[in-house]
N, C-alpha and C. Protein backbone atom coordinates (compact mmCIF):
# COMPACT_ATOMS: atom_id res chain seq x y z
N UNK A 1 0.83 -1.18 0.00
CA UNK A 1 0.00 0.00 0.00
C UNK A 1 0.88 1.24 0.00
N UNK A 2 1.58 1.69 1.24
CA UNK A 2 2.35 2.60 1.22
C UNK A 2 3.81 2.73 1.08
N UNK A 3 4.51 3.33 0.78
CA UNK A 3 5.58 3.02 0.29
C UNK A 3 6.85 3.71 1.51
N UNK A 4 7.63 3.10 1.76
CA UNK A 4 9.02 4.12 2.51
C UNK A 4 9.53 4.86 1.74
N UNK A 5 9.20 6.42 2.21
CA UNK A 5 10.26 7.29 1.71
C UNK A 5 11.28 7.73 2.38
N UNK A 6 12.54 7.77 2.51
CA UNK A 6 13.51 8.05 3.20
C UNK A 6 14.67 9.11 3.04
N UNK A 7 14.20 9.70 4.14
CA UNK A 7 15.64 11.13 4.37
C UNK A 7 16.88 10.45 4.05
N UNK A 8 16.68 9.68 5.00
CA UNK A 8 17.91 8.94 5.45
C UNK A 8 17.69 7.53 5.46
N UNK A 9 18.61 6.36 5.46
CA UNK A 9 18.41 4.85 5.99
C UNK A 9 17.75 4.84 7.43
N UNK A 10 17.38 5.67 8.15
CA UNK A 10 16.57 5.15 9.23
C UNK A 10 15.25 5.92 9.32
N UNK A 11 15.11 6.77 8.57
CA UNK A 11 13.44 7.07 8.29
C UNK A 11 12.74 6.13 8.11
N UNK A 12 11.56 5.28 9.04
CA UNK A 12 10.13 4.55 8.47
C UNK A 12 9.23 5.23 8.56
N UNK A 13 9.31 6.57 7.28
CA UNK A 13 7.82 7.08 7.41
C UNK A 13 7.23 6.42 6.39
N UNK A 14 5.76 5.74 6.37
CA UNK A 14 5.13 5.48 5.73
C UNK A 14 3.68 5.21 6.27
N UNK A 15 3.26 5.10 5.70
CA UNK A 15 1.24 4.58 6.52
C UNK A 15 1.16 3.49 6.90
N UNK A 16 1.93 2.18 6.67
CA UNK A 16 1.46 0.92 7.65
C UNK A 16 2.61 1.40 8.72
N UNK A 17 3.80 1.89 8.88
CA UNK A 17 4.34 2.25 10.35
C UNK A 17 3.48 3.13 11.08
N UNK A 18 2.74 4.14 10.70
CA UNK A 18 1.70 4.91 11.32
C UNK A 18 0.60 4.07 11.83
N UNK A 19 0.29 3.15 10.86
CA UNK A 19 -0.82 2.28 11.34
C UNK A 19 -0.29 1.40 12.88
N UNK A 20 1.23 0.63 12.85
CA UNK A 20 1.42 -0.20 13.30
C UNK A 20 1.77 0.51 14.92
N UNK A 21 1.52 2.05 14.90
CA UNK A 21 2.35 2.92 16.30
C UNK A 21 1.11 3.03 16.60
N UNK A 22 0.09 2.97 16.04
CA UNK A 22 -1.44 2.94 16.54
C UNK A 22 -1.69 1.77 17.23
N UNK A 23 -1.79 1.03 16.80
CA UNK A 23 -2.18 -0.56 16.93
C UNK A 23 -1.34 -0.65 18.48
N UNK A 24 -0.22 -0.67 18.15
CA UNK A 24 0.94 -1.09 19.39
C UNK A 24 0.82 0.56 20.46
N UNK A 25 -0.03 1.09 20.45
CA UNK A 25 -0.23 2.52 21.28
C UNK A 25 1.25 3.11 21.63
N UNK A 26 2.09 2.83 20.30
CA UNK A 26 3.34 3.62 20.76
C UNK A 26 2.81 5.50 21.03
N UNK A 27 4.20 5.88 22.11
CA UNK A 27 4.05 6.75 21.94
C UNK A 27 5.18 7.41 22.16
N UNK A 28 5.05 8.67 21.30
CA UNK A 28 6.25 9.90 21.15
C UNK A 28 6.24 11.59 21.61
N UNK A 29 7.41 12.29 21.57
CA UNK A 29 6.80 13.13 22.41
C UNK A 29 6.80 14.59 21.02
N UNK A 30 6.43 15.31 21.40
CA UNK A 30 5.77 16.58 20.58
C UNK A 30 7.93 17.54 20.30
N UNK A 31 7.83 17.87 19.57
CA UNK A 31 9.08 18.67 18.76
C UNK A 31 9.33 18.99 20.47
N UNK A 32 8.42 19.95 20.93
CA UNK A 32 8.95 20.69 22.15
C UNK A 32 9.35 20.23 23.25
N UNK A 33 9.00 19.06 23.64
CA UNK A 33 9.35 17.59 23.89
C UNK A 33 8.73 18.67 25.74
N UNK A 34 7.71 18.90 25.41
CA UNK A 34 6.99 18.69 26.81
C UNK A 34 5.24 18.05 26.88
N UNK A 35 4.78 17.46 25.42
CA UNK A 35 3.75 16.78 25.21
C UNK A 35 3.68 15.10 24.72
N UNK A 36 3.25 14.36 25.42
CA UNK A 36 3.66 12.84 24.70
C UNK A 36 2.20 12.82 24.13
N UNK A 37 2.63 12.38 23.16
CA UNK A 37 1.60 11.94 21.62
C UNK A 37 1.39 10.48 21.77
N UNK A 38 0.06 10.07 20.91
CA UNK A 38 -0.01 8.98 20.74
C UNK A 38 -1.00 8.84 19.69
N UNK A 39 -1.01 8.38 18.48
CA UNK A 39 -2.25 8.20 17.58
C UNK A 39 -3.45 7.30 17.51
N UNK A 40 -4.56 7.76 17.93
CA UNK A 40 -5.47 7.24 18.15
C UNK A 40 -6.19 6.61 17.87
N UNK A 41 -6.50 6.71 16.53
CA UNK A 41 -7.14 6.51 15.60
C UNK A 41 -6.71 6.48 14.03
N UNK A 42 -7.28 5.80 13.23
CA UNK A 42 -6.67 6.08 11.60
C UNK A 42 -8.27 5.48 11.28
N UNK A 43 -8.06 6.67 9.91
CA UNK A 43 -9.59 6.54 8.80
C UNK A 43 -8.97 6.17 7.59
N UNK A 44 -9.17 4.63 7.38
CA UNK A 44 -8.49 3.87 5.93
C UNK A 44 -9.28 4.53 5.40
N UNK A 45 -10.35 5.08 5.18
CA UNK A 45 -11.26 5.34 3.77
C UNK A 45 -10.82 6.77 3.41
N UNK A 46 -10.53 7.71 4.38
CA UNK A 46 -10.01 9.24 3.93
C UNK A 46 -8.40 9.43 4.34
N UNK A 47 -7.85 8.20 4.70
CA UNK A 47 -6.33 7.71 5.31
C UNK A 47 -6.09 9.03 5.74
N UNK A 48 -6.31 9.17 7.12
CA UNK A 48 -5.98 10.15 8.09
C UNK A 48 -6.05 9.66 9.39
N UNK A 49 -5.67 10.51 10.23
CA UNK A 49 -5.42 9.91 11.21
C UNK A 49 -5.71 11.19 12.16
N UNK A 50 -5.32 10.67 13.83
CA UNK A 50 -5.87 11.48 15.17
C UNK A 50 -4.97 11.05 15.88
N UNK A 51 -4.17 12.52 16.40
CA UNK A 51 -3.64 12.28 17.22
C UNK A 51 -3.80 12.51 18.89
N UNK A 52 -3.31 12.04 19.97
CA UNK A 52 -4.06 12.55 21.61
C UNK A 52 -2.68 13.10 22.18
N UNK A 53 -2.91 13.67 22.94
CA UNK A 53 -2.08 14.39 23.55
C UNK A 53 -2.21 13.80 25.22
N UNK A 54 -1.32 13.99 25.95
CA UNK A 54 -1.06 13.35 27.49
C UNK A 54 -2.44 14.11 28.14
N UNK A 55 -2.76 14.76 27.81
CA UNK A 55 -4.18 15.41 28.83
C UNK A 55 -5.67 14.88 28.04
N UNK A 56 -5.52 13.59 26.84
CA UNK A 56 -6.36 13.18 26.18
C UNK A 56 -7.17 14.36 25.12
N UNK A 57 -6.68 15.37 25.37
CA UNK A 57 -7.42 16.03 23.84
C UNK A 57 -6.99 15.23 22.59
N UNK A 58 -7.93 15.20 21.78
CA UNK A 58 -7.66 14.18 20.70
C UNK A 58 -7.42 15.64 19.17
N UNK A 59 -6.83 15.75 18.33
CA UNK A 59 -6.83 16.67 17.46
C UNK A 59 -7.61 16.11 16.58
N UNK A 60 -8.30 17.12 15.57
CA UNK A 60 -8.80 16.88 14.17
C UNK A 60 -8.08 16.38 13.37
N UNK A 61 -8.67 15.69 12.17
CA UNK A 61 -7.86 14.74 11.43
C UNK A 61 -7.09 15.36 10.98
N UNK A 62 -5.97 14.18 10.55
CA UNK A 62 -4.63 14.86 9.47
C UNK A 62 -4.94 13.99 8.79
N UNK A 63 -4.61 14.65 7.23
CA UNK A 63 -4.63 13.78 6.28
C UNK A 63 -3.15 13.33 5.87
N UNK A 64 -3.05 11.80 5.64
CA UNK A 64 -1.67 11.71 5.57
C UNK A 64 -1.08 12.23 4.37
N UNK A 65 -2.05 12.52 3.04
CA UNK A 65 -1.40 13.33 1.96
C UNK A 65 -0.63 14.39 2.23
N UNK A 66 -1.15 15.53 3.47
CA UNK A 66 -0.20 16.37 3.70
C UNK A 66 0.66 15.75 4.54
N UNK A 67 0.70 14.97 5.24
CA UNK A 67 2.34 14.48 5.81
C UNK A 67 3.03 14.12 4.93
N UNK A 68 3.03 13.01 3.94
CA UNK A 68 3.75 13.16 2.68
C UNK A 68 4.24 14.43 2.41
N UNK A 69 3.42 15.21 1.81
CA UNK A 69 4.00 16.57 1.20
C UNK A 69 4.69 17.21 1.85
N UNK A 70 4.80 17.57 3.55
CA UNK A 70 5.69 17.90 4.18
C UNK A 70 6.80 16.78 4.31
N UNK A 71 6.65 15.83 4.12
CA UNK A 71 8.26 15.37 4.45
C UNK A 71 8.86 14.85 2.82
N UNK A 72 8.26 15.07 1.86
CA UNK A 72 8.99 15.22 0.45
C UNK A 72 9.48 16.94 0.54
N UNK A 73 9.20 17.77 1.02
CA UNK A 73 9.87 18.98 1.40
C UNK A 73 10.85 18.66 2.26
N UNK A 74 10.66 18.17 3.24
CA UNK A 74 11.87 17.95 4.24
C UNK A 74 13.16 17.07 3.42
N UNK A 75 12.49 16.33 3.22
CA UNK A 75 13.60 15.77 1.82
C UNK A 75 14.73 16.04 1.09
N UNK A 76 13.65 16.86 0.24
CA UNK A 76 13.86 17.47 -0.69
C UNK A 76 14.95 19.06 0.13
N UNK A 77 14.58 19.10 1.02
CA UNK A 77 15.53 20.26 1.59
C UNK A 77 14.62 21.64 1.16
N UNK A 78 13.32 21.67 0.87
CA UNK A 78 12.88 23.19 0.81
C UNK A 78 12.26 23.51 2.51
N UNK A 79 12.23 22.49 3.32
CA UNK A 79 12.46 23.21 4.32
C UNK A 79 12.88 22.55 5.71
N UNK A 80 13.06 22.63 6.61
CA UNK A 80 13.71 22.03 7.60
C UNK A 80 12.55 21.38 8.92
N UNK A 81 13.21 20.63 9.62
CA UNK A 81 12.25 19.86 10.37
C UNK A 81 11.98 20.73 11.64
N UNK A 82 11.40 21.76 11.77
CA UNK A 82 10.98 22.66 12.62
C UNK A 82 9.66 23.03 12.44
N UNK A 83 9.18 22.83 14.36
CA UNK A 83 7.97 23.24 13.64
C UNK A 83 7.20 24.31 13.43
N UNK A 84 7.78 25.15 13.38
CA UNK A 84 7.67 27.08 12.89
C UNK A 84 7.29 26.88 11.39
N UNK A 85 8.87 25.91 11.01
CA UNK A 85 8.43 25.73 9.20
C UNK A 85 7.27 24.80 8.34
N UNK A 86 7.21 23.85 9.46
CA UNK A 86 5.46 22.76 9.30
C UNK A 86 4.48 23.65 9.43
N UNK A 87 4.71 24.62 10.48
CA UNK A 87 3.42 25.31 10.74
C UNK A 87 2.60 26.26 9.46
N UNK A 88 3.61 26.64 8.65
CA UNK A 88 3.52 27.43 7.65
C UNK A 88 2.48 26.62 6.40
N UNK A 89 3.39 25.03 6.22
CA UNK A 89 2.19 24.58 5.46
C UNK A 89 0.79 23.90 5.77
N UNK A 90 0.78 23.48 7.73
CA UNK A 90 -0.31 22.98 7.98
C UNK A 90 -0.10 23.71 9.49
N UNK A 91 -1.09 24.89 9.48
CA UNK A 91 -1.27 25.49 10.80
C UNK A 91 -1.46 24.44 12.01
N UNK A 92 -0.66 24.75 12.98
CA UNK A 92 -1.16 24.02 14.20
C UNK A 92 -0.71 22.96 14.63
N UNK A 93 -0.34 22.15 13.56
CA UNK A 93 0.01 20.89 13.64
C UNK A 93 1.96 20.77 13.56
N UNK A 94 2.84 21.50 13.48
CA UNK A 94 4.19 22.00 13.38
C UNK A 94 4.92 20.86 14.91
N UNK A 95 4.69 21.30 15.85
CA UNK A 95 4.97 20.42 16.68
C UNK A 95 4.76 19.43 17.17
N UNK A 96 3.52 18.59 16.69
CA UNK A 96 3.04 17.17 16.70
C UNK A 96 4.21 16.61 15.14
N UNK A 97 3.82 17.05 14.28
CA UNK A 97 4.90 16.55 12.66
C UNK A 97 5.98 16.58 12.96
N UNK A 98 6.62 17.61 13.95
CA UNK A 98 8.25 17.32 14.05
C UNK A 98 8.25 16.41 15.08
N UNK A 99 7.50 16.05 16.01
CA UNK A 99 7.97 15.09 17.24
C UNK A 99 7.36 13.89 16.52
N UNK A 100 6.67 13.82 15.63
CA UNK A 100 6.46 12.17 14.84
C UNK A 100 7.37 11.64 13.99
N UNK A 101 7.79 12.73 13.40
CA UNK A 101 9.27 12.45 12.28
C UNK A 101 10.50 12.35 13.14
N UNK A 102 10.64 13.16 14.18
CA UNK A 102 11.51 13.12 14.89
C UNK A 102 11.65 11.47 15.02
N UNK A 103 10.68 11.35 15.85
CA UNK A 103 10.32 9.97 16.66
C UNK A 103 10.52 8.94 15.51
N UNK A 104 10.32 8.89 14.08
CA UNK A 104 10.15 8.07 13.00
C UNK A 104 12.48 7.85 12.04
N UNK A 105 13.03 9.05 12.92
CA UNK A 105 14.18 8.99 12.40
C UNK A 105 14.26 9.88 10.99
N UNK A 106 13.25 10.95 11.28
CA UNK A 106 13.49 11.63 9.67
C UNK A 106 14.15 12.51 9.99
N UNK A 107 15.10 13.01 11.09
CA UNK A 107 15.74 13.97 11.15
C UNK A 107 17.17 13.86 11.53
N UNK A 108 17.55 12.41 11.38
CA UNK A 108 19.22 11.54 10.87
C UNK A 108 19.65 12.51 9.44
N UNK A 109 20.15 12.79 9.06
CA UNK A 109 20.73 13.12 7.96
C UNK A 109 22.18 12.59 7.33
């Protein structure tokens, strides 16, 4: 289904590792590293997903198309794994994307 794209040899970003940190209730902590994350939920039919935060607020969906597109930028080097610079293409969500990539090894170079 989904494919590994990789920064580096230890990036597993892809949608069955997202699926499989669900399943197994892994959890990681937020860029600012004072929130632990955990994904809650995933919608195979609109493939997005929900993430919770340590005080159980659950966020609105992400679609994983834009996580792709931010980390083929990160990639690609148009922009860096901060989440000031995530925030720019998906408000709000900047410090949950860097502490998941973080957490996923996309920021080995």
């Amino acid at each position: 289904m989904g494919q590994i794209i990789e920064i580096s040899s230890s990036c597993s970003f892809n949608w069955e590792k997202l699926k499989e940190m669900k399943d197994n209730k892994i959890e990681f902590w937020a860029a600012d590293g004072l929130s632990v994350l955990r994904i809650v939920q995933i919608d195979e039919k609109e493939k997005s997903l929900y993430v919770m935060n340590q005080s159980g607020k659950i966020t609105w969906p992400l679609e994983y198309e834009k996580l792709e597109e931010v980390h083929d930028k990160i990639r690609n080097g148009e922009i860096t794994l901060l989440s000031y610079e995530i925030d720019k293409l998906i408000p709000t969500w900047g410090n949950y994307i860097s502490g998941l990539f973080k957490y996923l090894g996309c920021d080995k170079g």
